[in-house]
Protein backbone atom coordinates (compact mmCIF):
# COMPACT_ATOMS: atom_id res chain seq x y z
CA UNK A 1 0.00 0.00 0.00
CA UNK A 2 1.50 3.40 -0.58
CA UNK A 3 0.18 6.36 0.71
CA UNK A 4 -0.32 9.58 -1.08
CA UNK A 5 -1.26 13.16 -0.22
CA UNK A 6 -1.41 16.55 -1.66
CA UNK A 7 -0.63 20.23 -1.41
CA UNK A 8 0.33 23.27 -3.27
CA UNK A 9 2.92 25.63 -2.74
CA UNK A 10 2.16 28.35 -1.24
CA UNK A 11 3.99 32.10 -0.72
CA UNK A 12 4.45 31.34 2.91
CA UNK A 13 6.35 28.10 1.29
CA UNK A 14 8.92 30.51 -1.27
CA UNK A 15 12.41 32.64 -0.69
CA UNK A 16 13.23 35.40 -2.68
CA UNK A 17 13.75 33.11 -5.77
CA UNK A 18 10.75 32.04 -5.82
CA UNK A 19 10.98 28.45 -4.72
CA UNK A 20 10.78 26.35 -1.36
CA UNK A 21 13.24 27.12 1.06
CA UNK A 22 14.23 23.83 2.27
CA UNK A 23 12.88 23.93 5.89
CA UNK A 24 9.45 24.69 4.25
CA UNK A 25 9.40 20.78 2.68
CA UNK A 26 9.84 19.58 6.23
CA UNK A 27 6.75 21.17 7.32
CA UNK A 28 5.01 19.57 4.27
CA UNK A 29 6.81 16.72 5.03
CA UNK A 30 5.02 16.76 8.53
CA UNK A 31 1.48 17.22 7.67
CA UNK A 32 1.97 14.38 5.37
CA UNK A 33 3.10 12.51 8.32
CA UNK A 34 0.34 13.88 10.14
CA UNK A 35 -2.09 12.83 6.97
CA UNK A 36 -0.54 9.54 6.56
CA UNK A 37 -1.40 8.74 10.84
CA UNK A 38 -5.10 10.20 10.76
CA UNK A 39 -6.36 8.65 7.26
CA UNK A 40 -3.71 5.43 6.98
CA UNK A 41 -3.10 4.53 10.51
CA UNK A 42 -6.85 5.37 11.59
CA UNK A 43 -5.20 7.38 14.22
CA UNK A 44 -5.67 11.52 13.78
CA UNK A 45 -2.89 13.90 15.53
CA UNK A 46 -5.16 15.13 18.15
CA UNK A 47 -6.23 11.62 19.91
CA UNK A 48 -2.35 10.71 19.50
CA UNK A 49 -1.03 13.26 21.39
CA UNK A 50 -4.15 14.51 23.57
CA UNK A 51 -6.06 11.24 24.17
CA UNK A 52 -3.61 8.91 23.79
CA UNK A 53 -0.29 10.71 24.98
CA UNK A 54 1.78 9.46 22.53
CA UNK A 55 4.08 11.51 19.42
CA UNK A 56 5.68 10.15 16.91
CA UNK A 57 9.10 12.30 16.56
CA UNK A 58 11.27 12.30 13.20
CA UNK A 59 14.53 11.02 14.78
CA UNK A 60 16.66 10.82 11.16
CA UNK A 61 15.83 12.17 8.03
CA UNK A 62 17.63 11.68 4.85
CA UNK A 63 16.86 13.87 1.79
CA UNK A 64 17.42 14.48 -1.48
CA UNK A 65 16.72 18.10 -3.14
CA UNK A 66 16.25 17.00 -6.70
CA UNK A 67 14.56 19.51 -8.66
CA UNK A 68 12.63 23.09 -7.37
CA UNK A 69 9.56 23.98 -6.53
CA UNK A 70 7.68 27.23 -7.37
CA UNK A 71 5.06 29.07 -5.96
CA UNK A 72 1.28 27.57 -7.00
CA UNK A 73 2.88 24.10 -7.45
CA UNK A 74 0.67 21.06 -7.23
CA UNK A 75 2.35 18.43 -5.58
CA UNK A 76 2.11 14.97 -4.48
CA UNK A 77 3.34 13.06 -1.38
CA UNK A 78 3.57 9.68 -1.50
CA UNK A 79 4.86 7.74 1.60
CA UNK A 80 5.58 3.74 1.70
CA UNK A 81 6.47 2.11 4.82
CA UNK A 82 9.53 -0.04 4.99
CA UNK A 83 10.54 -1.13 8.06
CA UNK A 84 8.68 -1.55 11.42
CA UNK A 85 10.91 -1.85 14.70
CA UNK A 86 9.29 -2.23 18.11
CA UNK A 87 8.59 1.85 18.88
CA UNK A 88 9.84 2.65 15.25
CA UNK A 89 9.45 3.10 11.64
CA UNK A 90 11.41 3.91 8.60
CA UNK A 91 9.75 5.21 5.83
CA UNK A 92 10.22 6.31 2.02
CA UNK A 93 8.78 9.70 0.77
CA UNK A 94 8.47 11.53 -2.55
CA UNK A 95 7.31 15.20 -3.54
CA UNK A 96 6.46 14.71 -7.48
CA UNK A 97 4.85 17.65 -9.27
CA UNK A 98 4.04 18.01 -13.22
CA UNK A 99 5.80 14.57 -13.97
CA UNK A 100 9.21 15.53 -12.09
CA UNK A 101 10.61 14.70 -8.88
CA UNK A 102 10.94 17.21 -6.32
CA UNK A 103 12.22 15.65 -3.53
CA UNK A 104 13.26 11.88 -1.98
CA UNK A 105 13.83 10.96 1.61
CA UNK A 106 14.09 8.76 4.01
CA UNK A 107 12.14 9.07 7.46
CA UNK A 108 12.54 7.45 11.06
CA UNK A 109 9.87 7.71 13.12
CA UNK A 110 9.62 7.18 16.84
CA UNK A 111 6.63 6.36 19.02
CA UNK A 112 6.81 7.81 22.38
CA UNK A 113 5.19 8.22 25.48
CA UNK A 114 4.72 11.83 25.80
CA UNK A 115 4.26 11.90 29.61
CA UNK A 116 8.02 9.31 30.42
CA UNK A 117 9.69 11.72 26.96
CA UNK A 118 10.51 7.82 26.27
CA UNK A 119 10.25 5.32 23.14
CA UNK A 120 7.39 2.73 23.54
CA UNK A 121 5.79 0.09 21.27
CA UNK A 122 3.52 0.90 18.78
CA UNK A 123 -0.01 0.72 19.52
CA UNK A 124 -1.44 -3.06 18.06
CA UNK A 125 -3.91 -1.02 15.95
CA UNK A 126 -1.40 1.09 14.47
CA UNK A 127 1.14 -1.50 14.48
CA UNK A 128 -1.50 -3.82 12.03
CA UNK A 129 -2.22 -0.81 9.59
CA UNK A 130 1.34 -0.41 9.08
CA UNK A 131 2.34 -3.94 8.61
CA UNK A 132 -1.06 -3.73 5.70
CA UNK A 133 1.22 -1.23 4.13
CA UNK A 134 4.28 -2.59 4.32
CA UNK A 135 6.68 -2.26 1.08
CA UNK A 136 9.58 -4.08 0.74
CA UNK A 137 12.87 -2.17 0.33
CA UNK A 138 13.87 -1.67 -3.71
């Protein structure tokens, strides 16, 4: 199963040359996350964190700026799990717009007890969406 999301680029997003300054695709980056838990996972942001007391930190992040985008781009999110630990996941992530490639990386998340500010095992629910999406490594 992959996952897939979408936003546009907006002026909050662009520099002075008129595309995303970097820092801006890790905010997208975390409302796909964010998308990806709530519509994927069955588990939205707010009953993570205020019912159920648990986050789910980036903790490494590899990326890969291949090609710009400009203000009023459509793009596309896609994220494929591809590894499940015991109170982590690793997962791989593309920004595509108009047939190019934006952006690649590679994500670690974390699940953690909010209260302790300590790594704990996923959920079971959570845990048995993921492993439904699982995608082996290419």
């Amino acid at each position: 199963m992959t996952f897939e999301t979408r936003t546009e680029v907006r002026f909050a997003h662009v520099d002075a040359a008129g595309i995303v300054f970097y820092p801006r695709y890790f905010e997208m980056l975390n409302a796909a996350v964010e998308d990806w838990c709530a519509q994927a996972l069955g588990v939205d942001f707010r009953t993570m964190h205020v019912e159920r007391r648990i986050g789910v930190p980036t903790v490494k992040l590899h990326v890969d700026f291949l090609s710009p985008s400009a203000l009023g781009d459509r793009l596309t999110i896609t994220l494929r799990t591809r590894e499940i630990g015991r109170a982590s996941c690793r997962l791989a992530v593309s920004f595509a717009g108009d047939g190019r490639e934006r952006l690649k990386a590679e994500v670690t998340l974390v699940c953690m007890d909010i209260d302790a500010q300590r790594a704990i095992p996923w959920p079971d629910d959570m845990r048995a969406r993921m492993v439904e999406g699982l995608v082996p490594a290419e």
